[in-house]
Protein backbone atom coordinates (compact mmCIF):
# COMPACT_ATOMS: atom_id res chain seq x y z
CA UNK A 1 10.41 20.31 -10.79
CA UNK A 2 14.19 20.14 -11.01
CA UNK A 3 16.52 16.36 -10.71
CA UNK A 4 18.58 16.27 -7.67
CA UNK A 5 21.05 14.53 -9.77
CA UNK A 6 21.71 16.16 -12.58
CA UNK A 7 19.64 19.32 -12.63
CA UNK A 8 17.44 18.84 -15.25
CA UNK A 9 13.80 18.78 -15.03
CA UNK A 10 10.86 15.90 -13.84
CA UNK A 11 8.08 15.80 -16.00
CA UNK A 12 5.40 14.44 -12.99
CA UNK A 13 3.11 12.23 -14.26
CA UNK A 14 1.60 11.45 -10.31
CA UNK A 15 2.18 10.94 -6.44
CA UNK A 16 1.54 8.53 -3.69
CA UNK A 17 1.66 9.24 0.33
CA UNK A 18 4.00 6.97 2.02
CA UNK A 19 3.38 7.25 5.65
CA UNK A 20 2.37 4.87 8.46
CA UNK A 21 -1.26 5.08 7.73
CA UNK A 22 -1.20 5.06 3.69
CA UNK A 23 1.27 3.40 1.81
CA UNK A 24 1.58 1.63 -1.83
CA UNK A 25 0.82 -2.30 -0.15
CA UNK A 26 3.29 -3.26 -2.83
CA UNK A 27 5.96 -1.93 -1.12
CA UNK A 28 5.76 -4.21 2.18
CA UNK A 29 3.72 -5.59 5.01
CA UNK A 30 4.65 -2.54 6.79
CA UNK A 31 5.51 1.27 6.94
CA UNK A 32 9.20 0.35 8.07
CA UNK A 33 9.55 -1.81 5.68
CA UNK A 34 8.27 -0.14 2.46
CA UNK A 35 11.10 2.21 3.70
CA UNK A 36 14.14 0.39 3.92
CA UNK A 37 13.16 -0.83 0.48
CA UNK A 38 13.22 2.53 -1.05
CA UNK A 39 16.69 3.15 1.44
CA UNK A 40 14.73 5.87 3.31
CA UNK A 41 14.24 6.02 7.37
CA UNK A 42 11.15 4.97 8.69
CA UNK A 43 10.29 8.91 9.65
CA UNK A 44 7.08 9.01 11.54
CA UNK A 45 5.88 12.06 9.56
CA UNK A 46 6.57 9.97 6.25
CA UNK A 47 7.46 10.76 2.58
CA UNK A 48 5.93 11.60 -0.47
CA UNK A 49 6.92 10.10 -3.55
CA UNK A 50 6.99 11.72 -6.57
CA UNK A 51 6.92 9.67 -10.28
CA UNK A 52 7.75 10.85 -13.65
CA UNK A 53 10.61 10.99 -16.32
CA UNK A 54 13.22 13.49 -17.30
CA UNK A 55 13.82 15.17 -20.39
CA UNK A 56 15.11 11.91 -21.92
CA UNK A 57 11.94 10.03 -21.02
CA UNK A 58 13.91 7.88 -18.06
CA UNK A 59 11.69 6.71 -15.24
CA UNK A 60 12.88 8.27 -11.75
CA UNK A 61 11.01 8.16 -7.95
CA UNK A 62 11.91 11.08 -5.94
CA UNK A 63 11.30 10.76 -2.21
CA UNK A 64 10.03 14.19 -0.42
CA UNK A 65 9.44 14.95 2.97
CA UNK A 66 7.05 17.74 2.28
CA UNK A 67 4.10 15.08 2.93
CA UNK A 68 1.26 17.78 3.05
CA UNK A 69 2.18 19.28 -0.35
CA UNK A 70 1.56 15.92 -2.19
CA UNK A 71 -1.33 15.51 -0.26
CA UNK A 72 -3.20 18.22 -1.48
CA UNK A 73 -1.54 17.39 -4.87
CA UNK A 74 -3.46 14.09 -4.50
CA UNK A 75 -6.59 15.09 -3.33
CA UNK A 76 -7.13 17.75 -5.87
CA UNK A 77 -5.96 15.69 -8.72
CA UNK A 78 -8.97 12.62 -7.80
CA UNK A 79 -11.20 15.79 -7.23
CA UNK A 80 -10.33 16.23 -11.50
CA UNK A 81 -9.01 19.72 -10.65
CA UNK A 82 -4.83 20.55 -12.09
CA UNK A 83 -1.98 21.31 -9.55
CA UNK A 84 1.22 21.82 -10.88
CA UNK A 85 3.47 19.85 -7.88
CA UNK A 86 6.56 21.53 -7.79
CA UNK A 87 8.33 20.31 -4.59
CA UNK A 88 11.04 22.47 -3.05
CA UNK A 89 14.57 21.31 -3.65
CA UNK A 90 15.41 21.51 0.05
CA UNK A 91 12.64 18.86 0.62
CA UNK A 92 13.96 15.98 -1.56
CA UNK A 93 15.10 13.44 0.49
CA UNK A 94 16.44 10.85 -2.45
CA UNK A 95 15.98 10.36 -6.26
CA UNK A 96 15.57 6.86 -7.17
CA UNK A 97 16.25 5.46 -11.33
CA UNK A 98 13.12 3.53 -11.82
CA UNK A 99 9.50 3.62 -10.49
CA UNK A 100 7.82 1.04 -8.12
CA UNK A 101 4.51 0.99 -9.88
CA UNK A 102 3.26 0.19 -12.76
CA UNK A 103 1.96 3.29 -15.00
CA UNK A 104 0.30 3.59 -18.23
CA UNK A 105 0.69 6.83 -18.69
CA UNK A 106 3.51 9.12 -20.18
CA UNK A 107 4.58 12.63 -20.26
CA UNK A 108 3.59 13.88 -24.08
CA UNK A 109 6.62 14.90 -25.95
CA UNK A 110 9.40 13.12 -24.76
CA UNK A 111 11.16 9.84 -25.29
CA UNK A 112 8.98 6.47 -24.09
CA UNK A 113 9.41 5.65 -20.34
CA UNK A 114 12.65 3.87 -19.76
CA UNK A 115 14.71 3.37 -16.84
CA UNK A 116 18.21 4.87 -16.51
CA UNK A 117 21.16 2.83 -16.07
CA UNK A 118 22.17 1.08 -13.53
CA UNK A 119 23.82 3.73 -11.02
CA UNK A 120 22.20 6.70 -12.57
CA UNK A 121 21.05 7.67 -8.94
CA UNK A 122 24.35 7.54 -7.32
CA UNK A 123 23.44 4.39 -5.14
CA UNK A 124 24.35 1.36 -7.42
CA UNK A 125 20.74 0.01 -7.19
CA UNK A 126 19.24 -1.46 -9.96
CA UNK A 127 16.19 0.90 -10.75
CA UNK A 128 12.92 0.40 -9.41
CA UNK A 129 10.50 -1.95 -11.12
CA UNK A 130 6.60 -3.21 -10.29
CA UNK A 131 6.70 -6.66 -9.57
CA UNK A 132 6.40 -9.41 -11.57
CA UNK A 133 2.52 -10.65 -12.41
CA UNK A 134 3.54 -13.89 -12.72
CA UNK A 135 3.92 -15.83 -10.11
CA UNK A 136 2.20 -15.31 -6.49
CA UNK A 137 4.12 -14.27 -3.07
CA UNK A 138 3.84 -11.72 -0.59
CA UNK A 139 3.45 -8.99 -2.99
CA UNK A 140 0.30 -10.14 -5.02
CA UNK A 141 -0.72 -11.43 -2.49
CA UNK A 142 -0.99 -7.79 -0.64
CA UNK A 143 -2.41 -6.56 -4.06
CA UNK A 144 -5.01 -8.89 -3.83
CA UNK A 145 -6.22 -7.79 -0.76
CA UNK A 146 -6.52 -4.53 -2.00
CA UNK A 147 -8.24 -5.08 -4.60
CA UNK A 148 -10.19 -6.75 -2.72
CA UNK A 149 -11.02 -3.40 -0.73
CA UNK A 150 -11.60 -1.60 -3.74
CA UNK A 151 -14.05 -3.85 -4.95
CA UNK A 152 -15.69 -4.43 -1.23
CA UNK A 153 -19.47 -4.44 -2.97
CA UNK A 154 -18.99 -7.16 -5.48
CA UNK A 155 -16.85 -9.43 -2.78
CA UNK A 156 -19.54 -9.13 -0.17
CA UNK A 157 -22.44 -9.95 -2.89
CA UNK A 158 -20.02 -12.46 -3.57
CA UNK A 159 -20.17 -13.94 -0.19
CA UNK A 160 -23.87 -13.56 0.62
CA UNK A 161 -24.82 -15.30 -2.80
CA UNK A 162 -22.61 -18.41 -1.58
CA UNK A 163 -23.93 -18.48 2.11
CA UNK A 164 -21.30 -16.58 3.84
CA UNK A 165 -19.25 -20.13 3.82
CA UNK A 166 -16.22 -19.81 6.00
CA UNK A 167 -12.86 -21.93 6.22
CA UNK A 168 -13.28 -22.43 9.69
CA UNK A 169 -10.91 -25.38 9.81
CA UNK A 170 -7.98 -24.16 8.12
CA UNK A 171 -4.67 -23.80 9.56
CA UNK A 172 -3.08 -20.91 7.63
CA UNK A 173 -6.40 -18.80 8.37
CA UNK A 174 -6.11 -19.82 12.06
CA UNK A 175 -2.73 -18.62 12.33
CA UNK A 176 -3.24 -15.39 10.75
CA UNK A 177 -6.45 -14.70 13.10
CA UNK A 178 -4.44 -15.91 16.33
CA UNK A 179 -1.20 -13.15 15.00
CA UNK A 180 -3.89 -10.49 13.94
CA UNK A 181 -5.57 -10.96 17.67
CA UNK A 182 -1.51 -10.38 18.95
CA UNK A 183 -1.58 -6.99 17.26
CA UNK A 184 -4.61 -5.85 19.28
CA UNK A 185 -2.45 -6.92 22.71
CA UNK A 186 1.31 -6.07 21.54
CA UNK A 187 1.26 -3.33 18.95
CA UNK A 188 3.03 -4.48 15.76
CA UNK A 189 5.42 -2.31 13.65
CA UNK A 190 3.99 0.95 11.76
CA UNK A 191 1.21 0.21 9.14
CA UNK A 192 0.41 -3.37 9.93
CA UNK A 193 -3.17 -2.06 10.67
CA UNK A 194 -4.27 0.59 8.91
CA UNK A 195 -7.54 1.94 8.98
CA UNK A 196 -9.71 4.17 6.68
CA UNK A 197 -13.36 5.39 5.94
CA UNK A 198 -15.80 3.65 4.21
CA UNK A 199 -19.21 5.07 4.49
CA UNK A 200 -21.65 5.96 7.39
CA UNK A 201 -19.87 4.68 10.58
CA UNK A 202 -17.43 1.78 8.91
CA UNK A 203 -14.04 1.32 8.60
CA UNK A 204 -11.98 -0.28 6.25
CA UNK A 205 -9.37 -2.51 7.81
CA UNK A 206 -6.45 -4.08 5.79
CA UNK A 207 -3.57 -5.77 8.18
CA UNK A 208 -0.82 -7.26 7.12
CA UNK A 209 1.30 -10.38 8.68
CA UNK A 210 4.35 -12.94 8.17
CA UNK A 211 2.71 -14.84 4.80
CA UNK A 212 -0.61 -12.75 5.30
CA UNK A 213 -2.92 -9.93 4.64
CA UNK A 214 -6.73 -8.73 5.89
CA UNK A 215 -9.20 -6.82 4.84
CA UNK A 216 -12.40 -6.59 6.06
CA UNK A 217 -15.06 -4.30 6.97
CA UNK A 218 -16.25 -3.30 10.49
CA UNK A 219 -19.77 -4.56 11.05
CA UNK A 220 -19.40 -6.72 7.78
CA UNK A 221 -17.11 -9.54 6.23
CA UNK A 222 -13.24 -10.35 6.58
CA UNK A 223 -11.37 -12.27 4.28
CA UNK A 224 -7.73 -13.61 4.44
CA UNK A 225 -5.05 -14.08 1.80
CA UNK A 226 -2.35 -16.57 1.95
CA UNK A 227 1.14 -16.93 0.92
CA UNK A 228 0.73 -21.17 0.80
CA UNK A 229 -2.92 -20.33 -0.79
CA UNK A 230 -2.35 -18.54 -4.43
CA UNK A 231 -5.01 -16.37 -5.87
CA UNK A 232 -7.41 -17.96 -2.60
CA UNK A 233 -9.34 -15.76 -0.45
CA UNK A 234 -10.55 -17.62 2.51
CA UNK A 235 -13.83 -16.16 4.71
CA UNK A 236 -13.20 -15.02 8.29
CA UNK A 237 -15.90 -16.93 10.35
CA UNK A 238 -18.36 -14.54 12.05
CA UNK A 239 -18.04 -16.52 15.16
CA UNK A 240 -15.18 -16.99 17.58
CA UNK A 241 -13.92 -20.05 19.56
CA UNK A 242 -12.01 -20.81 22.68
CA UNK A 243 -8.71 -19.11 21.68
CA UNK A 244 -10.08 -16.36 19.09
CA UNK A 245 -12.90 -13.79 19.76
CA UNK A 246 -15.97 -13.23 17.81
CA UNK A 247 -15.39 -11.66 14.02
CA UNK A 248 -17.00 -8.35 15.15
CA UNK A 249 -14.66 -7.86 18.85
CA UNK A 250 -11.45 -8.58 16.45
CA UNK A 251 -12.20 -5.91 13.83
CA UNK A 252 -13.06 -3.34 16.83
CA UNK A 253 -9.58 -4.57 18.65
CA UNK A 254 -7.75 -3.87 15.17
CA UNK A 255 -9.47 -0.41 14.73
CA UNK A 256 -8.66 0.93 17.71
CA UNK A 257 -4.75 0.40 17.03
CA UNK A 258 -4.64 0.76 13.31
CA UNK A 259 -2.99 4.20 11.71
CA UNK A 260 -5.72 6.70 10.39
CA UNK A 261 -5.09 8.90 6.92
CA UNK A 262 -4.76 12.24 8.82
């Protein structure tokens, strides 16, 4: 496909959907604000974003709003089948120096990834860059939750070999249940709760909060990440009390708000 900026070409090396209902975690607790921190409006219909490097091997991240055309781009690339994704001019919202993930791979005959200067874009920015690995906040502590979700088997063996013990008593996991059970009564901003398919008649939930992130399974576990708690993952009790419903009437009161993959 062709720059915005400068006219040359994007070598694409791959794509992720940013839209209310499926969006790089990394980017925020929230579809709004995974937006504002790539400078784009929080457009219902969302964005695509497109990664790869121009002829001189610099990183760039260009924002479309043709959302179905990376879709398919997507799903036929996991489905190991080639699609050349050539987005129209017209739809490029923004070209960004930089990319907000991490790759490992490269496009074959051109200079090693590097990121343009500073400015390169036309907005000043500093390129993008994947976050730091070494220390924990709000963004690894969203990646962990993912992973989490990824790895759903081995963290629910996990939790049956040890008893399915729950930190019932703890504060921070109290809060986050009490502002997760808010969501289900006073709808929180775009891609808080998102919700997608996991087999038979499940769901997989991961919700997002002030310091916090979800992810459970209906009709299975829950587990909760916490700002104050690095690298811990704390058990959701299966069992409510007198201010917090039972695990089960939670995840069904998060499902039926969260944003669904189209």
């Amino acid at each position: 496909m062709s720059d915005e900026e400068d006219g040359g070409s994007l070598y694409v090396l791959t794509a992720v959907l940013l839209t209310p209902a499926q969006f790089p975690s990394i980017l925020g607790d929230d579809f709004p604000e995974a937006c504002s921190l790539l400078g784009v409006p929080s457009a219902a219909p969302g964005y695509g974003l497109v990664l790869g490097q121009d002829e001189e091997g610099a990183r760039w991240t260009v924002v479309v709003d043709d959302v179905s055309l990376v879709a398919m781009a997507i799903a036929s690339w996991d489905c190991g089948m080639e699609y050349d994704l050539s987005p129209d001019e017209r739809s490029i919202v923004v070209s960004l120096a930089g990319w907000p993930l991490e790759l490992s791979v490269a496009a074959p005959g051109i200079p090693e990834p590097h990121d343009p200067e500073q400015g390169a874009d036309g907005t000043g920015r500093v390129p993008l860059a994947p976050p730091s690995a070494e220390a924990w906040g709000a963004v690894q502590r969203r990646m962990g939750a993912d992973q989490i979700a990824r790895e759903w088997t081995d963290w629910s063996e996990r939790v049956a070999a040890d008893g399915g013990a729950a930190a019932a008593a703890h504060a921070g996991l109290a809060r986050a249940l009490k502002e997760a059970l808010g969501y289900t009564q006073s709808p929180p901003p775009p891609g808080r709760v998102r919700s997608s398919f996991a087999g038979d008649d499940a769901r997989t939930l991961r919700v997002d909060g002030p310091g916090w992130s979800l992810v459970a399974r209906t009709g299975g576990a829950a587990f909760v990440l916490l700002d104050e708690e690095p690298g811990e993952v704390l058990t959701v009790p299966q069992e409510g009390d007198g201010e917090l419903p039972g695990l089960a009437e939670l995840l069904a009161g998060l499902d039926r708000i969260a944003a669904r993959p189209a």
